[in-house]
N, C-alpha and C. Protein backbone atom coordinates (compact mmCIF):
# COMPACT_ATOMS: atom_id res chain seq x y z
N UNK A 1 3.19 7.66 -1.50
CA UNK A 1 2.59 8.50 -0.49
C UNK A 1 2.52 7.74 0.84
N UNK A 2 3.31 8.30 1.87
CA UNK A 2 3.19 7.79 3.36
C UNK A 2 1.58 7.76 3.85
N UNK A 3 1.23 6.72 4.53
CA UNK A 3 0.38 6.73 5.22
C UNK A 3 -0.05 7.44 6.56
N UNK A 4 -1.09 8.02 6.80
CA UNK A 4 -1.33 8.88 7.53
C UNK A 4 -1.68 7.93 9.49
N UNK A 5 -0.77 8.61 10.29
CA UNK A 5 -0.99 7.85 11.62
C UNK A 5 -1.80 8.69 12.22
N UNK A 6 -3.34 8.98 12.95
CA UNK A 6 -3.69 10.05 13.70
C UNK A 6 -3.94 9.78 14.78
N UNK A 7 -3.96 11.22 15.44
CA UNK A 7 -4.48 10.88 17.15
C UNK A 7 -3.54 9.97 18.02
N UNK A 8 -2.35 10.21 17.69
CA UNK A 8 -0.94 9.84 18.80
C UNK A 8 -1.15 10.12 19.84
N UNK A 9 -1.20 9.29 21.17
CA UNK A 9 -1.28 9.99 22.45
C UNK A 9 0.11 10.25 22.97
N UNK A 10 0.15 11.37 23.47
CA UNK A 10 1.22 12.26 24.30
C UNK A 10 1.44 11.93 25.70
N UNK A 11 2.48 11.38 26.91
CA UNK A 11 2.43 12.07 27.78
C UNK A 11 4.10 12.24 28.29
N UNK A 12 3.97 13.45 28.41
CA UNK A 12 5.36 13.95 28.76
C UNK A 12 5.22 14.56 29.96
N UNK A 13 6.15 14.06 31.24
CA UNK A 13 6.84 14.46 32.40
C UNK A 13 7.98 15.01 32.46
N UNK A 14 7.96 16.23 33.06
CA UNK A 14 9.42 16.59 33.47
C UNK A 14 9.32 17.74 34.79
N UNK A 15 10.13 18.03 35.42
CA UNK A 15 10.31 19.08 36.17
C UNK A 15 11.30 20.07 36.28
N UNK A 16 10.89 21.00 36.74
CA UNK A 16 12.05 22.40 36.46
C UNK A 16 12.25 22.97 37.79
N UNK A 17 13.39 23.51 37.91
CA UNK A 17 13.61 24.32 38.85
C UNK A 17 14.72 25.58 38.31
N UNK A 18 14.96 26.88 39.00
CA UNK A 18 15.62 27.81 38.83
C UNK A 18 15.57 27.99 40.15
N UNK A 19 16.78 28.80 41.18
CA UNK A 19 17.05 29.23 42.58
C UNK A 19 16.58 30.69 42.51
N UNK A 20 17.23 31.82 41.49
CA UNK A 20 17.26 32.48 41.75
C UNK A 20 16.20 33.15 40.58
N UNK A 21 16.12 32.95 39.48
CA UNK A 21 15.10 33.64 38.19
C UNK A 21 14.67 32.52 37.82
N UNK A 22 13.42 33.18 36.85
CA UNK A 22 11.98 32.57 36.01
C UNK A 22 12.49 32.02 35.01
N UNK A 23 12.36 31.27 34.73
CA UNK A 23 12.59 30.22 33.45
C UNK A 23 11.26 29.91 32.41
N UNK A 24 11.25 29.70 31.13
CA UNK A 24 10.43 29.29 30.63
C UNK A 24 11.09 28.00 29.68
N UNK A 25 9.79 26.65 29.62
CA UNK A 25 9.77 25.43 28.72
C UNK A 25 8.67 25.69 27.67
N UNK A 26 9.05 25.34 26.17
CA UNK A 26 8.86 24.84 25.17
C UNK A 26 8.79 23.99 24.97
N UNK A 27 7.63 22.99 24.43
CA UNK A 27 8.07 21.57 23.71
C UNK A 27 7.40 21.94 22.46
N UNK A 28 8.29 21.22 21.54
CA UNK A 28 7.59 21.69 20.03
C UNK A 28 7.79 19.92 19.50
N UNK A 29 6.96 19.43 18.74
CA UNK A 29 6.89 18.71 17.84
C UNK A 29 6.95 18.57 16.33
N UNK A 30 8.33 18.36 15.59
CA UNK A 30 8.41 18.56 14.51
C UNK A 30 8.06 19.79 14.25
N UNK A 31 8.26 20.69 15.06
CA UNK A 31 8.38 22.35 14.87
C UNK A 31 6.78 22.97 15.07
N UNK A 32 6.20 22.00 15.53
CA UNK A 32 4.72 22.82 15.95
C UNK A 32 4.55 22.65 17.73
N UNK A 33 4.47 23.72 18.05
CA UNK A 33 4.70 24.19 19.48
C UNK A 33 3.20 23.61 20.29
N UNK A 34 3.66 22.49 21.27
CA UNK A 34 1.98 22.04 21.52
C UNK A 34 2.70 22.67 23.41
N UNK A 35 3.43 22.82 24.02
CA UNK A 35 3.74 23.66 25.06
C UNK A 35 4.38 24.54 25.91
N UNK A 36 4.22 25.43 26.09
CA UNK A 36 5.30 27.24 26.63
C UNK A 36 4.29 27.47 27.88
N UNK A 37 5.27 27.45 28.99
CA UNK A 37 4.80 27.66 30.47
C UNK A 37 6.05 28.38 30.78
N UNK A 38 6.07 29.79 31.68
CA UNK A 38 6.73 30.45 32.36
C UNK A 38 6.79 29.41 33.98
N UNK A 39 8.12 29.45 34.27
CA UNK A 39 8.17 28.77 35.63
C UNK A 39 8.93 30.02 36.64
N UNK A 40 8.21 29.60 38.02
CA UNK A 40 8.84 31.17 38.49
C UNK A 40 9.66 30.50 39.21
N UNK A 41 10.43 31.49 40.07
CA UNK A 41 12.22 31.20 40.52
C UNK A 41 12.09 30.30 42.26
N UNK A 42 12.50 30.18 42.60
CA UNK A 42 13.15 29.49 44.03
C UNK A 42 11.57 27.98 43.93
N UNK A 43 11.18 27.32 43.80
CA UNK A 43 10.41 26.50 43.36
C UNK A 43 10.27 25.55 42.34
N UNK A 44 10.66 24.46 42.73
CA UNK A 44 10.39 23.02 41.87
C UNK A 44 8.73 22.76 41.16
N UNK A 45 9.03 23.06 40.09
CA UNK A 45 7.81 22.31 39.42
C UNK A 45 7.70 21.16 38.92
N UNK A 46 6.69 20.15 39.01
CA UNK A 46 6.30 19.14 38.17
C UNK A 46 5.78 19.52 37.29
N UNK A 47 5.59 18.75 35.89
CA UNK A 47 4.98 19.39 34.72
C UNK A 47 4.61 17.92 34.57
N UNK A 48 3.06 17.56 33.59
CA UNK A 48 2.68 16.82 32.94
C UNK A 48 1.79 16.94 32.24
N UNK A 49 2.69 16.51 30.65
CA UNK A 49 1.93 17.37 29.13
C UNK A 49 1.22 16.47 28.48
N UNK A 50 -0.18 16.69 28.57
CA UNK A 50 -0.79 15.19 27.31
C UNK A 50 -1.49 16.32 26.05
N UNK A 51 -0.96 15.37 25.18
CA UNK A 51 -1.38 15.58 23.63
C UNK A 51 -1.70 14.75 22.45
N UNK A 52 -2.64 15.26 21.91
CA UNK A 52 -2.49 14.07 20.47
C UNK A 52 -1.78 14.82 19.32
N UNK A 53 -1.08 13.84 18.21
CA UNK A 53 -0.75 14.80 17.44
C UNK A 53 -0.94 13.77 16.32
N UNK A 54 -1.02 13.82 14.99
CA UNK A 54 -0.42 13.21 14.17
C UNK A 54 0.30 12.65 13.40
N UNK A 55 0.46 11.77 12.62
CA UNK A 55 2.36 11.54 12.17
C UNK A 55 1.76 10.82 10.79
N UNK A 56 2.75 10.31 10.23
CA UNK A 56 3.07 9.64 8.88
C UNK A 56 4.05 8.27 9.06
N UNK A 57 3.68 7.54 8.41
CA UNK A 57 4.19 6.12 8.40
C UNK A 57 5.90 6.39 8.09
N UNK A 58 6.43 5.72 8.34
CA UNK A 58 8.05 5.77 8.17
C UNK A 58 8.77 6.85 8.18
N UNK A 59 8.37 8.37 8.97
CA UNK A 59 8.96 9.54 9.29
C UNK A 59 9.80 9.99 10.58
N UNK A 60 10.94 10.03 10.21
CA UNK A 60 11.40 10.39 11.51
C UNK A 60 11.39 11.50 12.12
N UNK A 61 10.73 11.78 13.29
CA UNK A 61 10.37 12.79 14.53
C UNK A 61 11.19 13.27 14.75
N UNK A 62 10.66 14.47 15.93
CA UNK A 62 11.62 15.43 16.62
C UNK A 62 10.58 15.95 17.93
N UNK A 63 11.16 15.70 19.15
CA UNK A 63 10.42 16.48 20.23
C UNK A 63 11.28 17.47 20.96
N UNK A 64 11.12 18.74 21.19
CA UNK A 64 12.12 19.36 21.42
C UNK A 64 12.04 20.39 22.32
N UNK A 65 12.77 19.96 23.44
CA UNK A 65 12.20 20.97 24.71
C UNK A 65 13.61 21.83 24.60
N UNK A 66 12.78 23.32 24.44
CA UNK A 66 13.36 24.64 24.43
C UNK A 66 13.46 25.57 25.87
N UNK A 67 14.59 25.73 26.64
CA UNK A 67 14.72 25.90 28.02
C UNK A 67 15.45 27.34 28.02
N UNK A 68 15.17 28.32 28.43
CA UNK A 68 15.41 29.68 28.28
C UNK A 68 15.41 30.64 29.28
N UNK A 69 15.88 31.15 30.12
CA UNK A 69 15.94 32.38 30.77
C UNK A 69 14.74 33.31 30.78
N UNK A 70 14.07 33.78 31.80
CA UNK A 70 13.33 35.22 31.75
C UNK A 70 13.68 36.04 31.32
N UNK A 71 13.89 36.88 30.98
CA UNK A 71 14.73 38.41 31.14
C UNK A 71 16.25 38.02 30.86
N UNK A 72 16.89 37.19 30.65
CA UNK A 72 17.86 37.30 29.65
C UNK A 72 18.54 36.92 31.15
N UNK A 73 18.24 37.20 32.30
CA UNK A 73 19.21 36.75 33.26
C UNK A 73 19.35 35.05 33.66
N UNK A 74 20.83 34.63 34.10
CA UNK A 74 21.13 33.28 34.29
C UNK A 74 21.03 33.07 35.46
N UNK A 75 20.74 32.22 35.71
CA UNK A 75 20.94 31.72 37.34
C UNK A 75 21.89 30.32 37.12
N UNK A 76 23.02 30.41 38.26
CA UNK A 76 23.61 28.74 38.36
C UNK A 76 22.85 27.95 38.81
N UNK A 77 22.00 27.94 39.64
CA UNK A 77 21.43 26.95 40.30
C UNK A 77 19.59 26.56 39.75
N UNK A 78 20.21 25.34 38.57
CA UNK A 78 19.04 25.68 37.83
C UNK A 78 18.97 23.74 37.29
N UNK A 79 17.34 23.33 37.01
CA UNK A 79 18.09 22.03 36.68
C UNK A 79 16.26 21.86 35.77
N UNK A 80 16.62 20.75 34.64
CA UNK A 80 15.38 20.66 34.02
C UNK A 80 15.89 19.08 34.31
N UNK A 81 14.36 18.47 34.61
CA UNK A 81 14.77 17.02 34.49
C UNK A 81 13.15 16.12 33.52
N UNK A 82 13.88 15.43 32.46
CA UNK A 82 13.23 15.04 31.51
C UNK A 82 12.82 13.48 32.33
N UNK A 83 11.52 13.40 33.03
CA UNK A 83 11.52 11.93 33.61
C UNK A 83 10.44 11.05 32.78
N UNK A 84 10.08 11.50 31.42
CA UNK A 84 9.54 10.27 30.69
C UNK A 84 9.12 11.16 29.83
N UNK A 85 8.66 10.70 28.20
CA UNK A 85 8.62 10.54 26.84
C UNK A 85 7.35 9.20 26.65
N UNK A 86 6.36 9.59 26.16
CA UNK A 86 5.57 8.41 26.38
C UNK A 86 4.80 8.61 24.81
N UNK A 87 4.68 7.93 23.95
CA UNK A 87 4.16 8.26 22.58
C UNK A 87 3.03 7.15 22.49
N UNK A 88 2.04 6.59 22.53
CA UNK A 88 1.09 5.94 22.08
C UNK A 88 1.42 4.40 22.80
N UNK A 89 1.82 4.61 24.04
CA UNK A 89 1.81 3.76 25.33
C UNK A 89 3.60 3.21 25.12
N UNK A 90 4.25 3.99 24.59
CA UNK A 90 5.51 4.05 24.53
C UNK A 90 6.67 4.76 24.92
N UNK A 91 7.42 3.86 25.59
CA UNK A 91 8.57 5.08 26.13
C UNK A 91 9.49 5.30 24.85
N UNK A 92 9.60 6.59 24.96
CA UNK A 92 11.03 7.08 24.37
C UNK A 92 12.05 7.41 24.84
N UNK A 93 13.20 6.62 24.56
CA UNK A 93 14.46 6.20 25.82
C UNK A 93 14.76 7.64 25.86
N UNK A 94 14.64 7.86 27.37
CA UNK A 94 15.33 9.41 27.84
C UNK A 94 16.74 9.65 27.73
N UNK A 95 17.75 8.63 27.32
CA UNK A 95 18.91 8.48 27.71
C UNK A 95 19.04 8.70 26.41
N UNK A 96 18.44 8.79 24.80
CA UNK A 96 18.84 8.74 23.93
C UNK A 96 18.41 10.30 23.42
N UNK A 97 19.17 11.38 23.20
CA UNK A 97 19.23 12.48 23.40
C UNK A 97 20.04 13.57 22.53
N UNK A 98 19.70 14.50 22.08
CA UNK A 98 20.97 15.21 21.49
C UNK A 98 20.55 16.68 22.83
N UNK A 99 21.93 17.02 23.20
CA UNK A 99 21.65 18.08 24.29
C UNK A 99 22.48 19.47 23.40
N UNK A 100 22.03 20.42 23.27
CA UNK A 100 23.02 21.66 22.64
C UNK A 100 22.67 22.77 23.96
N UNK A 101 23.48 23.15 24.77
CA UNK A 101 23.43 23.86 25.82
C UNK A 101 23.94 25.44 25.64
N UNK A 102 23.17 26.42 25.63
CA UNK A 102 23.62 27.51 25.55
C UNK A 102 24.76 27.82 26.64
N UNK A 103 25.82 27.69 26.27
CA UNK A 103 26.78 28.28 27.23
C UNK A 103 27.15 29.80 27.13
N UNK A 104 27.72 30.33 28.29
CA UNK A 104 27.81 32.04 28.37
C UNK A 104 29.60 31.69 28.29
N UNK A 105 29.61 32.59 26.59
CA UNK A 105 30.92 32.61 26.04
C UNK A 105 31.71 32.83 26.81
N UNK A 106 31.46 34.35 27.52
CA UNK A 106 32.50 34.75 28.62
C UNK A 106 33.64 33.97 29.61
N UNK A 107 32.35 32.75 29.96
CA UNK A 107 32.60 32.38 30.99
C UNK A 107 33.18 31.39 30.46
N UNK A 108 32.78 30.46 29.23
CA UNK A 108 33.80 29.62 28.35
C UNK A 108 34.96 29.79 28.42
N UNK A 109 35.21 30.95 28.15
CA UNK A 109 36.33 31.40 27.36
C UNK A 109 37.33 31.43 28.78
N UNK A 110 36.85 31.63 29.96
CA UNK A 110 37.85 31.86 30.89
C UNK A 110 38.33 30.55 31.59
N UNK A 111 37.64 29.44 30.90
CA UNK A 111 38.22 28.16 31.50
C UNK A 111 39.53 27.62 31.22
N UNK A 112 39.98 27.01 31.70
CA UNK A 112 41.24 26.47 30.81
C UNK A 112 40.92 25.20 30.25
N UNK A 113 41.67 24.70 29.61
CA UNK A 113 41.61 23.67 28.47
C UNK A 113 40.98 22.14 29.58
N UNK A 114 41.60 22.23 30.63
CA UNK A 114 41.59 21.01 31.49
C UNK A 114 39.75 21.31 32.02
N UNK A 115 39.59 22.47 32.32
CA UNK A 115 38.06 22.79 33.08
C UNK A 115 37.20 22.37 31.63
N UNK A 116 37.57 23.10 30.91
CA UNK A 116 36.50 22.71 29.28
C UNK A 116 36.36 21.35 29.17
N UNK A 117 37.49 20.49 29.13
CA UNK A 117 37.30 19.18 28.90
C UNK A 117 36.21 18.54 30.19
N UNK A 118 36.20 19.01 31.14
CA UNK A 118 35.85 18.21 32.41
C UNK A 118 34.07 18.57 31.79
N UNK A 119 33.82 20.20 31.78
CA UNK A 119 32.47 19.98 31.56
C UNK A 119 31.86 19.77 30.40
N UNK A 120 32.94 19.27 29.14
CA UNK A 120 31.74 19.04 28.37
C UNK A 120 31.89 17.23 28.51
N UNK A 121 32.17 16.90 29.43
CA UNK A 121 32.13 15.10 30.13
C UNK A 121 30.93 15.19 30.53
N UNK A 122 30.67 16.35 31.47
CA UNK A 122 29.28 16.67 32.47
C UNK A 122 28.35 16.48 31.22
N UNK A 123 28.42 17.90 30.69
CA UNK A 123 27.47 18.24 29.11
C UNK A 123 27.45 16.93 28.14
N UNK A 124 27.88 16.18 27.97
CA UNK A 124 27.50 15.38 26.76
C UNK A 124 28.28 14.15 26.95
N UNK A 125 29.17 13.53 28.18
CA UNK A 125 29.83 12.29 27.98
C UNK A 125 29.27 11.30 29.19
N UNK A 126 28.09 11.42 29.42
CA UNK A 126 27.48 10.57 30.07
C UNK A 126 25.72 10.81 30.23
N UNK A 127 24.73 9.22 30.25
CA UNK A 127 23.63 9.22 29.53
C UNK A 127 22.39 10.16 30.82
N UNK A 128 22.05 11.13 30.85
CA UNK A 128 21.66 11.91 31.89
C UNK A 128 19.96 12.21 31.79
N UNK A 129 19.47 12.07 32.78
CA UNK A 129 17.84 13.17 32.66
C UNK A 129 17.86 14.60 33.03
N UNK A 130 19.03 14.91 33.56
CA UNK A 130 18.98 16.51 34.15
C UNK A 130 19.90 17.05 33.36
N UNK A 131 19.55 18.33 33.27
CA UNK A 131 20.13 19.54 31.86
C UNK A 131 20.19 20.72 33.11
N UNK A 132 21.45 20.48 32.96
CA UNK A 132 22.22 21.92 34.11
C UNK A 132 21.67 23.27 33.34
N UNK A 133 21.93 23.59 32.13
CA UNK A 133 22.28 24.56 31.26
C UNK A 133 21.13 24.52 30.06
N UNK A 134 20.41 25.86 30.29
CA UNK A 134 19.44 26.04 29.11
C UNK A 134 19.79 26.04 27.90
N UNK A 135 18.81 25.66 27.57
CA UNK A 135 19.33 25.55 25.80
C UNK A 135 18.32 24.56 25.27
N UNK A 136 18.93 23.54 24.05
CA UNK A 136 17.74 22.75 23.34
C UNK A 136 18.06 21.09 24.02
N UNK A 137 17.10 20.15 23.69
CA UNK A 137 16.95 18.85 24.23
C UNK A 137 16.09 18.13 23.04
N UNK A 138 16.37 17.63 22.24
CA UNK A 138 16.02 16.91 21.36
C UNK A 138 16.16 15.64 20.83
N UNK A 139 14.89 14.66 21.27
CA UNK A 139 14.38 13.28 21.13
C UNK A 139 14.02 12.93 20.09
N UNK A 140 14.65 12.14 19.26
CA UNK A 140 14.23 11.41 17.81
C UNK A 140 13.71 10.22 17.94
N UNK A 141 12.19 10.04 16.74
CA UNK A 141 12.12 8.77 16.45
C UNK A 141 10.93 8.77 15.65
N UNK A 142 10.67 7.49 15.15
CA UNK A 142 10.17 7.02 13.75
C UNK A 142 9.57 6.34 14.31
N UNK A 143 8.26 7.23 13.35
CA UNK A 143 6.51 6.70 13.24
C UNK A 143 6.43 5.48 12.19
N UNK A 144 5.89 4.32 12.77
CA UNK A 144 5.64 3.27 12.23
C UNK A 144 4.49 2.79 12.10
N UNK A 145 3.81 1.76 11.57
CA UNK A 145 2.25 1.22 11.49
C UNK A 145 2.97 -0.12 11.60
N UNK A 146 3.54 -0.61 11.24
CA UNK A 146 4.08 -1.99 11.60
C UNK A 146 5.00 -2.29 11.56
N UNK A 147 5.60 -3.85 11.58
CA UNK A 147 7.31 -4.69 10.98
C UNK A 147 7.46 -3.96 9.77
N UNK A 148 6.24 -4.58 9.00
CA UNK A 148 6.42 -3.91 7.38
C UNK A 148 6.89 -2.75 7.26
N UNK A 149 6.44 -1.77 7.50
CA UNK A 149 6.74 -0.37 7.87
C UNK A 149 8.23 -0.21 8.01
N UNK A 150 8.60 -1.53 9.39
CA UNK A 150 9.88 -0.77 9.55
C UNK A 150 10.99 -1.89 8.75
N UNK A 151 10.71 -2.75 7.79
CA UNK A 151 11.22 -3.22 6.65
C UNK A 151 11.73 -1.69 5.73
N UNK A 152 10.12 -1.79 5.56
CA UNK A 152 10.36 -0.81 4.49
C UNK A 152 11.55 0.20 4.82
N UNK A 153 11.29 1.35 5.98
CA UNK A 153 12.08 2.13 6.04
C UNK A 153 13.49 1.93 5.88
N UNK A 154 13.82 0.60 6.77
CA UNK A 154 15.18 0.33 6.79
C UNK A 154 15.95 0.50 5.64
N UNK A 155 15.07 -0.26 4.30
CA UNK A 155 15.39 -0.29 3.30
C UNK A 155 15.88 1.31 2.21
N UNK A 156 15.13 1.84 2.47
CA UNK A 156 15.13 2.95 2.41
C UNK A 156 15.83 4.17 3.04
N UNK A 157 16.05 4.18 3.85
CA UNK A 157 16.96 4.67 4.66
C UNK A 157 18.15 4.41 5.40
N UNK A 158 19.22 5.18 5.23
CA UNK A 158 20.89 4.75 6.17
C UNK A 158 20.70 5.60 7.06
N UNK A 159 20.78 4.57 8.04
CA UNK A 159 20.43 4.45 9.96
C UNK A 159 22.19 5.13 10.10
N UNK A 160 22.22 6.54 10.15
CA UNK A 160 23.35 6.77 10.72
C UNK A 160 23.93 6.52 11.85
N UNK A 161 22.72 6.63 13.12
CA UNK A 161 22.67 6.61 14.30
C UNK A 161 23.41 4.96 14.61
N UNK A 162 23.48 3.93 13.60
CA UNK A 162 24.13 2.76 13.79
C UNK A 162 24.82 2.24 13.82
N UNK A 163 26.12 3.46 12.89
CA UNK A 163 27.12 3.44 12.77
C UNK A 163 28.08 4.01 13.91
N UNK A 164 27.31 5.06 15.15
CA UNK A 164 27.97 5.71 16.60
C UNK A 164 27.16 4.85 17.41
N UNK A 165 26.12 3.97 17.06
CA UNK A 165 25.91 3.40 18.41
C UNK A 165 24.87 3.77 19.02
N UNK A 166 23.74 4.98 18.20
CA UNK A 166 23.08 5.13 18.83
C UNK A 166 21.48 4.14 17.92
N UNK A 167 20.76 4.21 19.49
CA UNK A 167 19.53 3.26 19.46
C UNK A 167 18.61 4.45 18.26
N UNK A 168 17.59 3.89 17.78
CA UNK A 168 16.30 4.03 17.38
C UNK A 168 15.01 4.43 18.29
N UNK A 169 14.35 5.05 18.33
CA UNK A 169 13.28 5.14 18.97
C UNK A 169 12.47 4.96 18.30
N UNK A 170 11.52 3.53 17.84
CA UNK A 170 10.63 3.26 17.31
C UNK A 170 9.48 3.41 17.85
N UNK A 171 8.24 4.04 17.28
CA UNK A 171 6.85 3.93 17.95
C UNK A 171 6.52 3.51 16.81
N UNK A 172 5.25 2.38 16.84
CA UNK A 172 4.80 1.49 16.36
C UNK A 172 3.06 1.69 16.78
N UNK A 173 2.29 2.17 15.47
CA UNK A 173 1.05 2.24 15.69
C UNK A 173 0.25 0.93 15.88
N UNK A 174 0.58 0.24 15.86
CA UNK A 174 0.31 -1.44 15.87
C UNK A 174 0.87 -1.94 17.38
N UNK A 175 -0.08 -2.18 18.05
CA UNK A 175 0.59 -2.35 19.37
C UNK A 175 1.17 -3.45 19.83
N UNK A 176 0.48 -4.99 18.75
CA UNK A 176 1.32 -6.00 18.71
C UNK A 176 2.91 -6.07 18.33
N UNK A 177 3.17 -4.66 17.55
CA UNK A 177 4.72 -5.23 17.46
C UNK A 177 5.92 -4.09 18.59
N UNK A 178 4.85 -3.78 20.12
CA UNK A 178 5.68 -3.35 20.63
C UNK A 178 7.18 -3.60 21.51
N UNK A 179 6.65 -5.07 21.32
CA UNK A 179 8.20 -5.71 22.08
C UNK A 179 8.14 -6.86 21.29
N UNK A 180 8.61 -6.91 20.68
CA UNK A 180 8.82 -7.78 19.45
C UNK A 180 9.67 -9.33 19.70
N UNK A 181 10.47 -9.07 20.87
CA UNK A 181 11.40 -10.56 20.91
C UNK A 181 10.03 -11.59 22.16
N UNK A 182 9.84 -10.41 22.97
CA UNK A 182 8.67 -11.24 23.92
C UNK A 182 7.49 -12.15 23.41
N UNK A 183 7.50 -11.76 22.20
CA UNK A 183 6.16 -11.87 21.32
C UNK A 183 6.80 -13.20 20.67
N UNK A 184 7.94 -13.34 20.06
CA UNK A 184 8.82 -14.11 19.35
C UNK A 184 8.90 -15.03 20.21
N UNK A 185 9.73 -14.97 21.68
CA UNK A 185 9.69 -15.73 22.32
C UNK A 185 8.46 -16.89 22.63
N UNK A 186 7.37 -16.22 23.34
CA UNK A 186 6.14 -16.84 23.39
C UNK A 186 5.90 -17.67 21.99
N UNK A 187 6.21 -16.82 21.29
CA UNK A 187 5.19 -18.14 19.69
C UNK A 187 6.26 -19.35 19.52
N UNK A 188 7.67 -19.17 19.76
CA UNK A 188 8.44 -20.23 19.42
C UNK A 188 8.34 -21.35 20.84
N UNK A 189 8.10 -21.06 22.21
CA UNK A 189 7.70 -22.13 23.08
C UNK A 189 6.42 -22.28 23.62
N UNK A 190 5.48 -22.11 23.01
CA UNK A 190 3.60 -22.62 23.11
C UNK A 190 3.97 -24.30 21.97
């Protein structure tokens, strides 16, 4: 039985804009919805979300901002920008990301092979905070209580993400093992 982590502090920044229509943000946590704000059109918003939530020792997370249209209408001139992930005085690398962008088939479909390739370079081949295109944005990472913890998991689990290269987002309820080589460093020259 995993051990229980409570009272995670939250703070999440981001801002939205749409030119021409209302947009609405979702953030859900492991599928429980802690925020849904309608944003209205020609106006930049700042947003800043604090929450506590709970977690479990060696579980891997999901934060997941859901970006959607008013009324079903699109606007081009539209931009969400994710400027920090903060879990229990921790960043969660913004650059480490899965983006699934609702694209309008239509308009897919009328690109040619050379335009498709170019934007899904835009969409997914370089490390970004701004999301042209509504759709989902989803941040992974694993609740820890300590090293031990993340012994254990390792052991236990195949780190797919290690085999493409991608990082870990560890949060660590133990605040001594938040930077772990600094800490290393210091004890090996005192």
């Amino acid at each position: 039985m995993r051990k229980k982590i409570e009272k995670i502090s939250h703070t999440i920044k981001f801002s939205v804009i749409s030119k021409s229509f209302p947009t609405t943000v979702a953030i859900l946590v492991n599928g429980d919805r802690v925020f849904v704000k309608d944003f209205p059109a020609g106006k930049k918003v700042i947003e800043k979300v604090v929450f506590e939530k709970d977690y479990e020792d060696q579980k891997e997370n999901n934060i997941k901002f859901i970006w959607k249209p008013l009324g079903g209408k699109e606007d081009g001139e539209k931009d969400l920008r994710v400027d920090q992930i903060m879990i229990h005085g921790q960043f969660v690398n913004e650059h480490n990301y899965e983006y699934n962008p609702d694209l309008n088939e239509d308009w897919w479909n009328r690109l040619s092979a050379e335009e498709r390739n170019k934007y899904l370079q835009v969409i997914h081949g370089s490390p970004i905070k701004n999301f042209g295109w509504h759709g989902e944005i989803d941040y992974n990472f694993v609740t820890l209580i300590d090293f031990r913890s993340k012994q254990l998991y390792n052991t236990r689990n195949n780190n797919i993400g290690l085999l493409v290269g991608q990082s870990t987002n560890w949060i660590y309820y133990d605040r001594s093992c938040i930077n772990p080589k600094k800490r290393l460093y210091r004890r090996m020259n005192i």
